[in-house]
Protein backbone atom coordinates (compact mmCIF):
# COMPACT_ATOMS: atom_id res chain seq x y z
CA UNK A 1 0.00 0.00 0.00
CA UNK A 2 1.19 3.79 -1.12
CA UNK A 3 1.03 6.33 1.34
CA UNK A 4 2.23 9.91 1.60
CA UNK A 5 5.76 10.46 1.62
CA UNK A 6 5.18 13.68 3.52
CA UNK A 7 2.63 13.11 5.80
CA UNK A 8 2.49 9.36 5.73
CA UNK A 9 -1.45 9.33 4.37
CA UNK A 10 -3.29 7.24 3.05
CA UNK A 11 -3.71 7.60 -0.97
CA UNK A 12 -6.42 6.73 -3.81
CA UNK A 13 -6.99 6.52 -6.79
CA UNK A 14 -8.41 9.98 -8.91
CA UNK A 15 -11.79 9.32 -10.23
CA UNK A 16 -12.74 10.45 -13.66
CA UNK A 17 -14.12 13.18 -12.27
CA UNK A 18 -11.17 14.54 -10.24
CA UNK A 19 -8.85 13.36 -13.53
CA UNK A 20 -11.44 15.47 -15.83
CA UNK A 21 -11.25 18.49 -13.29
CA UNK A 22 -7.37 18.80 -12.90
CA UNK A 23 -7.12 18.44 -16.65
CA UNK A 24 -9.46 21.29 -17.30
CA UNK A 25 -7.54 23.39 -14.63
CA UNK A 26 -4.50 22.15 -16.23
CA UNK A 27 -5.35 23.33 -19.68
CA UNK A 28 -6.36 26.59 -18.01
CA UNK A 29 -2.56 26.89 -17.11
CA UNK A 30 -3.85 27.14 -13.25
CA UNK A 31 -1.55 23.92 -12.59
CA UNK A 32 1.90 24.03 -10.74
CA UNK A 33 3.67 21.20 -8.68
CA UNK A 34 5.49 22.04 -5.35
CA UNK A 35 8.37 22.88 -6.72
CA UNK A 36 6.38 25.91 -9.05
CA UNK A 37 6.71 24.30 -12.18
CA UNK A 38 3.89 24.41 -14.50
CA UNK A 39 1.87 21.37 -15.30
CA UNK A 40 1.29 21.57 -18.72
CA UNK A 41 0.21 17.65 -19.80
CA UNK A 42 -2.88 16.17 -19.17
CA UNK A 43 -3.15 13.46 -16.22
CA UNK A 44 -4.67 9.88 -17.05
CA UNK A 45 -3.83 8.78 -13.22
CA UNK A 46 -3.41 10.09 -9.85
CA UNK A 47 -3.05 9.14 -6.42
CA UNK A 48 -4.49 11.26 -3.96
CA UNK A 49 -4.13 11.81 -0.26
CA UNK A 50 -6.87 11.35 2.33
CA UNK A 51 -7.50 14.79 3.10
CA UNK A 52 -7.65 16.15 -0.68
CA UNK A 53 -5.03 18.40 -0.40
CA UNK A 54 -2.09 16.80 -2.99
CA UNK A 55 -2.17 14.17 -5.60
CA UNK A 56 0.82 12.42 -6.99
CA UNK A 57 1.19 11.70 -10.55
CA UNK A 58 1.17 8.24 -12.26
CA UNK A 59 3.63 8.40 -15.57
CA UNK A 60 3.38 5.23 -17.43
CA UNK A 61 1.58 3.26 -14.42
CA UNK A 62 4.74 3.99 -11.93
CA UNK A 63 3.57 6.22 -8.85
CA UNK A 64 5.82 9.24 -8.71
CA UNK A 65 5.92 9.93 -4.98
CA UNK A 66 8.11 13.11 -4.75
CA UNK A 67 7.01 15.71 -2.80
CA UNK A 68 8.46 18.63 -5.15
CA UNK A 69 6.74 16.64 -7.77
CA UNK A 70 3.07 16.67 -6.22
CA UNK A 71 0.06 18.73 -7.04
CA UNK A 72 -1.58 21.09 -4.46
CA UNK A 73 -5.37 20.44 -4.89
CA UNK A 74 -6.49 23.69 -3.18
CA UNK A 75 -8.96 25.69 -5.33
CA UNK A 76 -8.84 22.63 -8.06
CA UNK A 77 -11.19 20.17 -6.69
């Protein structure tokens, strides 16, 4: 089982409709990671935590579970 690397959370999977919402933000150009770099492709998976504050990307069905590399969901979801 995946959990947090920050905060040691539980994660899911993104539903279509939280994949079909952070794409539309992301094609909005309202996207950055952590780190402040812009998201610019669209998502087909994501894990996120239990309180819906980050997701973590899934690139070619492997988990990328760095923290610089998450998502803040505030104001997306």
């Amino acid at each position: 089982m995946l959990c947090c690397p920050e905060t040691r959370a539980d994660l899911t999977l993104a539903t279509a409709a939280e994949l079909s919402t952070l794409n539309r933000a992301i094609s909005e150009g309202r996207v950055k990671n952590r780190a402040g770099t812009a998201v610019t492709e669209a998502i087909s998976d994501a894990l996120i935590r239990a309180d819906r504050k980050v997701a973590y990307l899934v690139r070619n069905d492997i988990p990328v579970m760095l923290i610089d590399e998450a998502i803040a969901l505030d104001g997306l979801l």
